[in-house]
C-alpha atoms as a PDB file:
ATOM      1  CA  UNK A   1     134.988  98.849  34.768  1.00  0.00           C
ATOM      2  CA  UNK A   2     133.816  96.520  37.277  1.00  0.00           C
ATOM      3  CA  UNK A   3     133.156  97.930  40.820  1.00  0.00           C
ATOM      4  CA  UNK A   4     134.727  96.450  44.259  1.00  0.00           C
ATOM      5  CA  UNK A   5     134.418  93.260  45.196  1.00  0.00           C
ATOM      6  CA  UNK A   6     131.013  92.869  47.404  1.00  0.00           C
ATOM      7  CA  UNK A   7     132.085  90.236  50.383  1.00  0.00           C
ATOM      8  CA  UNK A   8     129.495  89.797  53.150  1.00  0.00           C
ATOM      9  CA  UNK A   9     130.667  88.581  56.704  1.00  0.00           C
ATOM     10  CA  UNK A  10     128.459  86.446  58.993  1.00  0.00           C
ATOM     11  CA  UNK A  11     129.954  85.420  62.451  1.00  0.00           C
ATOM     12  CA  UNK A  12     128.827  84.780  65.752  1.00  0.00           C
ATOM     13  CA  UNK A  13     128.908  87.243  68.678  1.00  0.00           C
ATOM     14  CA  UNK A  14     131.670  85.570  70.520  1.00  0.00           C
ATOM     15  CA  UNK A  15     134.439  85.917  67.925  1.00  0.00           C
ATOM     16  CA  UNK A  16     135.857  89.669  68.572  1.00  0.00           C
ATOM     17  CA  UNK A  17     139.272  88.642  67.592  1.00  0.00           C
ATOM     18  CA  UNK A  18     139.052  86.455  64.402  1.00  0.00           C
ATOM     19  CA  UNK A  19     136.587  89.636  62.257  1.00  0.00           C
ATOM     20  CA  UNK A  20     139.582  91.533  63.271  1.00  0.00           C
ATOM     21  CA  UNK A  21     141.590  88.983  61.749  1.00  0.00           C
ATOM     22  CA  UNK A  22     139.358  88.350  58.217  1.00  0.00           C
ATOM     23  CA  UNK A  23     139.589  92.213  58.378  1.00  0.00           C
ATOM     24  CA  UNK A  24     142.860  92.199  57.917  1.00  0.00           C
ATOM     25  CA  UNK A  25     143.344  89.011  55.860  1.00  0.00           C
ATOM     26  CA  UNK A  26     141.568  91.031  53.340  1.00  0.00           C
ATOM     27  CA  UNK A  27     143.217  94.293  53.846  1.00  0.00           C
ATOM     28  CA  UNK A  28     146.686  92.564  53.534  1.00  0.00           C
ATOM     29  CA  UNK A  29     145.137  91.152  50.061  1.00  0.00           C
ATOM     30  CA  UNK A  30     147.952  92.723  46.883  1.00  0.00           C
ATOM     31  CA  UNK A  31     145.272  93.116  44.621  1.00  0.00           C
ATOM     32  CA  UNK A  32     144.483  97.086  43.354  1.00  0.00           C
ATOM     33  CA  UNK A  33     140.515  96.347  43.525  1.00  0.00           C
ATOM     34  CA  UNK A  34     138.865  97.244  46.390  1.00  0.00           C
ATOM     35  CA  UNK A  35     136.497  96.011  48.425  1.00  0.00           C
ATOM     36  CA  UNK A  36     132.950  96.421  49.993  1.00  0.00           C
ATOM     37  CA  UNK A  37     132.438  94.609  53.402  1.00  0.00           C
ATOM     38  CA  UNK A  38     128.979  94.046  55.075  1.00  0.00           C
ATOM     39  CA  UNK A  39     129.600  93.044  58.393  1.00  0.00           C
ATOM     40  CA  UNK A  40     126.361  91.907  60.529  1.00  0.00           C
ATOM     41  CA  UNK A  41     127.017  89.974  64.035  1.00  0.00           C
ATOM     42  CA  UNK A  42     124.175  88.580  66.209  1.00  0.00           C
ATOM     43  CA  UNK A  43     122.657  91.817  68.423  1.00  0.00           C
ATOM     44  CA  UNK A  44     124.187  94.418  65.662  1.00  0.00           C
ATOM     45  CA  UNK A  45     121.337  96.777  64.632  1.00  0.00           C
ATOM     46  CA  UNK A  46     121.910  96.225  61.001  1.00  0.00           C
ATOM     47  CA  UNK A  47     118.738  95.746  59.245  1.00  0.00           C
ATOM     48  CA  UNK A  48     117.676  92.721  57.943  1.00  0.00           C
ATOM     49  CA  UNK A  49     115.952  93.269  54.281  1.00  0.00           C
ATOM     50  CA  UNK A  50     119.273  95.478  54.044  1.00  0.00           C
ATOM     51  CA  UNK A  51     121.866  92.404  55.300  1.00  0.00           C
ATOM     52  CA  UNK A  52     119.118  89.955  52.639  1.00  0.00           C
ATOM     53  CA  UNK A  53     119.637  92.748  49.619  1.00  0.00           C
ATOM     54  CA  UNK A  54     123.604  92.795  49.919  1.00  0.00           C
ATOM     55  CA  UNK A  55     123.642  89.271  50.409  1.00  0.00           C
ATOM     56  CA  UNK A  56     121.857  88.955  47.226  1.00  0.00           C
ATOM     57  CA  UNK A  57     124.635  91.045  45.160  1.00  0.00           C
ATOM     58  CA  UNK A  58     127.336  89.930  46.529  1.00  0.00           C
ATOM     59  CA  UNK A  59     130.468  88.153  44.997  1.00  0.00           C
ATOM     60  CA  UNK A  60     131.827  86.176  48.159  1.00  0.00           C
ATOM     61  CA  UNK A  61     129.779  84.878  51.081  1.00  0.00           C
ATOM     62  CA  UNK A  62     132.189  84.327  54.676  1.00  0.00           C
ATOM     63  CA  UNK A  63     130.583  82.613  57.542  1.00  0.00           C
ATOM     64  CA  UNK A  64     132.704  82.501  60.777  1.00  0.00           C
ATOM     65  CA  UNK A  65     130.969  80.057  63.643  1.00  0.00           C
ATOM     66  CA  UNK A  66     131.939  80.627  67.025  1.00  0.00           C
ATOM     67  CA  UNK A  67     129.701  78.703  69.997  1.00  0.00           C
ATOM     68  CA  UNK A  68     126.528  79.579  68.794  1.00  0.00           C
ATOM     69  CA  UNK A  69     124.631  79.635  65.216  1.00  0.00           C
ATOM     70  CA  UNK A  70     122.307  82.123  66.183  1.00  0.00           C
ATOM     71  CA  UNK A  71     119.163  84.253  64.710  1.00  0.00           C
ATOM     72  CA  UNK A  72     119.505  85.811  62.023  1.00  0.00           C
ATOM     73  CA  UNK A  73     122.181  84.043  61.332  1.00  0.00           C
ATOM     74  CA  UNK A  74     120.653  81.439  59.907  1.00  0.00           C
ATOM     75  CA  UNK A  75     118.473  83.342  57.681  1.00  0.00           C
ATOM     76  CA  UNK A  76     121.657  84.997  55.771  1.00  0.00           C
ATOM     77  CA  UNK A  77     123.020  81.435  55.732  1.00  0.00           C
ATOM     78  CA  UNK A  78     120.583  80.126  53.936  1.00  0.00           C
ATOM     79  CA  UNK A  79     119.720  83.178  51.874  1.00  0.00           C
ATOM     80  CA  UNK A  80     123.458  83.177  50.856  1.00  0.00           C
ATOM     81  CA  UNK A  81     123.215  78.918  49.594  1.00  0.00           C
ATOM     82  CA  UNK A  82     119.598  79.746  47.643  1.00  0.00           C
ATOM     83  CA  UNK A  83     121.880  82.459  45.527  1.00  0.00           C
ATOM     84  CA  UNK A  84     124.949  80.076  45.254  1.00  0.00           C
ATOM     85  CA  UNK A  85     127.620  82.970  46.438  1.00  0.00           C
ATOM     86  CA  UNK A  86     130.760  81.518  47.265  1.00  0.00           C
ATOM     87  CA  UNK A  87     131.391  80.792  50.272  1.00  0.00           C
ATOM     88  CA  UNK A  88     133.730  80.541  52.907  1.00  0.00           C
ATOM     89  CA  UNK A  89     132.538  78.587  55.829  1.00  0.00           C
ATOM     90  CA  UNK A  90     134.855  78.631  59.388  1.00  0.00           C
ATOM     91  CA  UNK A  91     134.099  76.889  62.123  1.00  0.00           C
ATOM     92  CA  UNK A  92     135.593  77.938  65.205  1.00  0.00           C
ATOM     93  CA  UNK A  93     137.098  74.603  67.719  1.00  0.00           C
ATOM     94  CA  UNK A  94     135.312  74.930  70.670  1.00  0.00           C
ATOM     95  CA  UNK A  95     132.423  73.880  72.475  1.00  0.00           C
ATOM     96  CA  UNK A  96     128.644  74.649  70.349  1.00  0.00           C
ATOM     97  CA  UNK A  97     125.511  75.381  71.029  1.00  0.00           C
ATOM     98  CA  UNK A  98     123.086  72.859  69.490  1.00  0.00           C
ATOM     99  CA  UNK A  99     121.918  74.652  67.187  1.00  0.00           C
ATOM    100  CA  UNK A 100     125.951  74.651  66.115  1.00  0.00           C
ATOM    101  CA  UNK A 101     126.140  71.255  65.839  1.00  0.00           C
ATOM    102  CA  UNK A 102     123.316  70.904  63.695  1.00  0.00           C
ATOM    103  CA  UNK A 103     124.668  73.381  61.047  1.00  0.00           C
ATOM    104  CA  UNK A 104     127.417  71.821  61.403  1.00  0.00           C
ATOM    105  CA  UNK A 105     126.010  68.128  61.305  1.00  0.00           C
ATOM    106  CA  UNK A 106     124.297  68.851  58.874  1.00  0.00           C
ATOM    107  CA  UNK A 107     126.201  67.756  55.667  1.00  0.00           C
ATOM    108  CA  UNK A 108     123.632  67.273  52.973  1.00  0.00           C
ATOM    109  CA  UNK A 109     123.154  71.283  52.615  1.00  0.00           C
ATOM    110  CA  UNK A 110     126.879  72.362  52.692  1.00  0.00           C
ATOM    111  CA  UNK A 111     127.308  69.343  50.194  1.00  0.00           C
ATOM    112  CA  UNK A 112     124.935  70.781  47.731  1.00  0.00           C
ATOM    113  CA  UNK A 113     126.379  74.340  48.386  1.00  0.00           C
ATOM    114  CA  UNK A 114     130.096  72.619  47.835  1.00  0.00           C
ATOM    115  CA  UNK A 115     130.704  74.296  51.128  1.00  0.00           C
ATOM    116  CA  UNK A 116     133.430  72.660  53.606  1.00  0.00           C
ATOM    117  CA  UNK A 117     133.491  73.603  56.496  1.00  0.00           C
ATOM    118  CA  UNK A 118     137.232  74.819  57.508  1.00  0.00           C
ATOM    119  CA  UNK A 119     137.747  74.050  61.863  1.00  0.00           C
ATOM    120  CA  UNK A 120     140.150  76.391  62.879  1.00  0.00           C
ATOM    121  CA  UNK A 121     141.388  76.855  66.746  1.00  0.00           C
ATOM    122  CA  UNK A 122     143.221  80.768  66.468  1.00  0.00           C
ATOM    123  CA  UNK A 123     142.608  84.146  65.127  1.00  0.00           C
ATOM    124  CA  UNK A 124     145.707  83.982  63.396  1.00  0.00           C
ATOM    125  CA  UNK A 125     144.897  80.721  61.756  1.00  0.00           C
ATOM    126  CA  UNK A 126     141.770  81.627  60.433  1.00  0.00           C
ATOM    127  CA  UNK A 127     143.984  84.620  58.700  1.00  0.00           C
ATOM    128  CA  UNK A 128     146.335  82.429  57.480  1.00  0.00           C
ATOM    129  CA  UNK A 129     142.900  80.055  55.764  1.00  0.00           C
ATOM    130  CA  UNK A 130     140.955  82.818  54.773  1.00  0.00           C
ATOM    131  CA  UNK A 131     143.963  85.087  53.277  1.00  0.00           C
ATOM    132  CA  UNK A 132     144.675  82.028  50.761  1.00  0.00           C
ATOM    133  CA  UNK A 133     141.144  80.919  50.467  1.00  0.00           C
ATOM    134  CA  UNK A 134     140.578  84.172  49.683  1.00  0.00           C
ATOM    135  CA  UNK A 135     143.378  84.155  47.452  1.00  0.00           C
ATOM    136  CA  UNK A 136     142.448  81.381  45.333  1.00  0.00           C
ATOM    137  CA  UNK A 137     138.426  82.019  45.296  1.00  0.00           C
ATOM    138  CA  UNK A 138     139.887  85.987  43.311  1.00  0.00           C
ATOM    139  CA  UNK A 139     142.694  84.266  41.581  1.00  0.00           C
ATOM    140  CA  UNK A 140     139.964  81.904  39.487  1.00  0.00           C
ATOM    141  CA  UNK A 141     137.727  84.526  38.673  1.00  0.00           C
ATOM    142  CA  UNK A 142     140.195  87.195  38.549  1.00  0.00           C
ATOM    143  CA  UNK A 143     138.396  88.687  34.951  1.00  0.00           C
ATOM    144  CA  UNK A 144     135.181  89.358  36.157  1.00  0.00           C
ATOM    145  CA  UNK A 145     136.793  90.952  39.601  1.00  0.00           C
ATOM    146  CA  UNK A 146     138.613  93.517  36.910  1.00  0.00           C
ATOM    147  CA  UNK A 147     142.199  91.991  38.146  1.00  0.00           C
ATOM    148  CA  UNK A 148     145.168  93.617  36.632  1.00  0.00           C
ATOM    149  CA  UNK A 149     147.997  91.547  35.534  1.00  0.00           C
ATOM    150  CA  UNK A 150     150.134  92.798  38.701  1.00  0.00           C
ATOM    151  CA  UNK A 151     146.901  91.860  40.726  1.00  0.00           C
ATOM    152  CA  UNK A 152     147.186  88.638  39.509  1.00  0.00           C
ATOM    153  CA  UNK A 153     151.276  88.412  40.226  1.00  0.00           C
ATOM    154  CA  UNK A 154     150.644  89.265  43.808  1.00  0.00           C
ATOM    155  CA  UNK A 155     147.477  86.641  44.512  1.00  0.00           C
ATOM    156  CA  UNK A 156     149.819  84.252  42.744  1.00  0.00           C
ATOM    157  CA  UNK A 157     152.986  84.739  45.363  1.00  0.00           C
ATOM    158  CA  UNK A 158     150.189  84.325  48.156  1.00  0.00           C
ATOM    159  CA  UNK A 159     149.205  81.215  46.716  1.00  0.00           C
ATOM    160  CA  UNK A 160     152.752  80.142  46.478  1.00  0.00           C
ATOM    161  CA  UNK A 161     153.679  80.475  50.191  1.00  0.00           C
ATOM    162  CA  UNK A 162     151.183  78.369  50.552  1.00  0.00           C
ATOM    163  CA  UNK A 163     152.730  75.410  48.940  1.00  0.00           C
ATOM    164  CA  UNK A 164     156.214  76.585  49.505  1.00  0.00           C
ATOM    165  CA  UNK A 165     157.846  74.061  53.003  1.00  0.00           C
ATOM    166  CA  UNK A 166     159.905  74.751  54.710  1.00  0.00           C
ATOM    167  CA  UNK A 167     163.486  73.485  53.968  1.00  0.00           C
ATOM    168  CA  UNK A 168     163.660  70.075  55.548  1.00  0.00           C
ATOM    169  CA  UNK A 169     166.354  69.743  58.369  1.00  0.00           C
ATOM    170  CA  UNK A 170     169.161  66.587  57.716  1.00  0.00           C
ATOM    171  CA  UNK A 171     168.288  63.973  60.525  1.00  0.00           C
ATOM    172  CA  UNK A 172     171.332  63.879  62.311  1.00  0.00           C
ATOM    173  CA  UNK A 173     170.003  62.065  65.098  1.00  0.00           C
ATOM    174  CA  UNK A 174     172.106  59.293  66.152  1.00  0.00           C
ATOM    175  CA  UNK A 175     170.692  55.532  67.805  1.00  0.00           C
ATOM    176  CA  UNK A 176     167.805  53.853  67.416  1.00  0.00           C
ATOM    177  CA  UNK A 177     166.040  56.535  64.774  1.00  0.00           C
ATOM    178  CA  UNK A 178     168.959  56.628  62.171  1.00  0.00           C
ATOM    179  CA  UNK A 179     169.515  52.688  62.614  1.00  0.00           C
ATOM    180  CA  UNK A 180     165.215  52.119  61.672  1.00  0.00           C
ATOM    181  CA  UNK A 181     165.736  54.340  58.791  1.00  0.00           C
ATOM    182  CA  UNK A 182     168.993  52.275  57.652  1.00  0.00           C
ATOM    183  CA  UNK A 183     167.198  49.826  58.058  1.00  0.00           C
ATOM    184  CA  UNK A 184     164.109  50.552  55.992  1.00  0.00           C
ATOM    185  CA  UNK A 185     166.841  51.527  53.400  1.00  0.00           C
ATOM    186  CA  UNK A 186     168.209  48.173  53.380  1.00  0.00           C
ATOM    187  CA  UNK A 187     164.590  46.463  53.061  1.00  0.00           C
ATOM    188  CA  UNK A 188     163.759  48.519  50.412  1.00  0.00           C
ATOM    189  CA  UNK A 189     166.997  47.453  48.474  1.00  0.00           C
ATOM    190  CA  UNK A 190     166.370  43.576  49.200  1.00  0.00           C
ATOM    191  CA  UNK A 191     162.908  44.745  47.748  1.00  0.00           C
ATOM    192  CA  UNK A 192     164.270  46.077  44.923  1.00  0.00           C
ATOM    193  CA  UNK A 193     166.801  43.275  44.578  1.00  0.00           C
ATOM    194  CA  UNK A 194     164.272  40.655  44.369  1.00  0.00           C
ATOM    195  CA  UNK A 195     161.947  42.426  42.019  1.00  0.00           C
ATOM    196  CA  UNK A 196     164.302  42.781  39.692  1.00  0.00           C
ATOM    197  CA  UNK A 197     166.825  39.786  40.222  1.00  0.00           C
ATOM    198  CA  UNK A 198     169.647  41.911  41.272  1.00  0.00           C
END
């Protein structure tokens, strides 16, 4: 039976709020399997060869970028593209340090990793990303997670308030905005009309 799901967490210093927020984006996961979390932040006294060595076993790689891309960040950045993991890459919409903006710049690395970078501006929106990236990234390789059919049910209702809208509101505004869209109605019908000889 396979074991938990290994998920190492990179993020700079500066974002308190939004590892309390992946925390909980993968707490609120429905899935039965559980999960091992390495956590290492700039100025944390984790040890490095020990941050490389989970790095290198583990199934899903999340980056979180604040204002700065700082050391050792880098190093488990890269160590995490060498080994392919999967990652999740976050960058936070604010002002960055250069060393930011050059991660960030550049493209030909995350490219080759098939990493996007994802800007978000909140705590809560980077839960809302990250719980469906999340989502999806366990849904497609659900067997060799160990996902039970009901595991798979609930990832699939996450995934579908995702694409779920919001029930559209009738326009009931009256002047100039319902005349434009009569009118656009009308176009298109002379469009129509004249296509088709009507």
């Amino acid at each position: 039976m396979p074991g938990p799901i290994c998920l190492f967490i990179s993020s700079s210093p500066d974002l308190v709020a939004e590892r309390e927020a992946l925390g909980q984006a993968v707490a609120e996961l429905p899935i039965s399997v559980g999960f091992e979390i390495m956590h290492a932040q700039v100025g944390e006294a984790t040890d490095i060869g020990e941050a490389l060595a989970f790095i290198e076993r583990c199934d899903l790689y999340v980056i979180v970028l604040g204002a700065d891309f700082a050391a050792p960040m880098g190093i488990k950045w890269q160590r995490a593209q060498e080994a392919r993991k999967p990652t999740l890459a976050y960058a936070k919409r604010a002002l960055h340090s250069p060393s930011a903006q050059k991660l960030l710049r550049d493209a030909r690395i995350a490219r080759e990793a098939g990493v996007a970078w994802e800007p978000f501006e909140s705590p809560q929106a980077l839960k809302a990303h990250a719980t469906r990236a999340l989502a999806q990234l366990l849904f497609d390789q659900g067997e060799s997670f160990g996902l039970h059919v009901d595991d798979v049910d609930g990832l699939l209702a996450v995934l579908d308030e995702k694409n779920e809208k919001p029930a559209e509101k009738p326009d009931r505004r009256e002047g100039g905005s319902r005349s434009r869209r009569h009118h656009l109605g009308t176009r298109e019908l002379t469009l129509t009309e004249s296509l088709f000889g009507l």
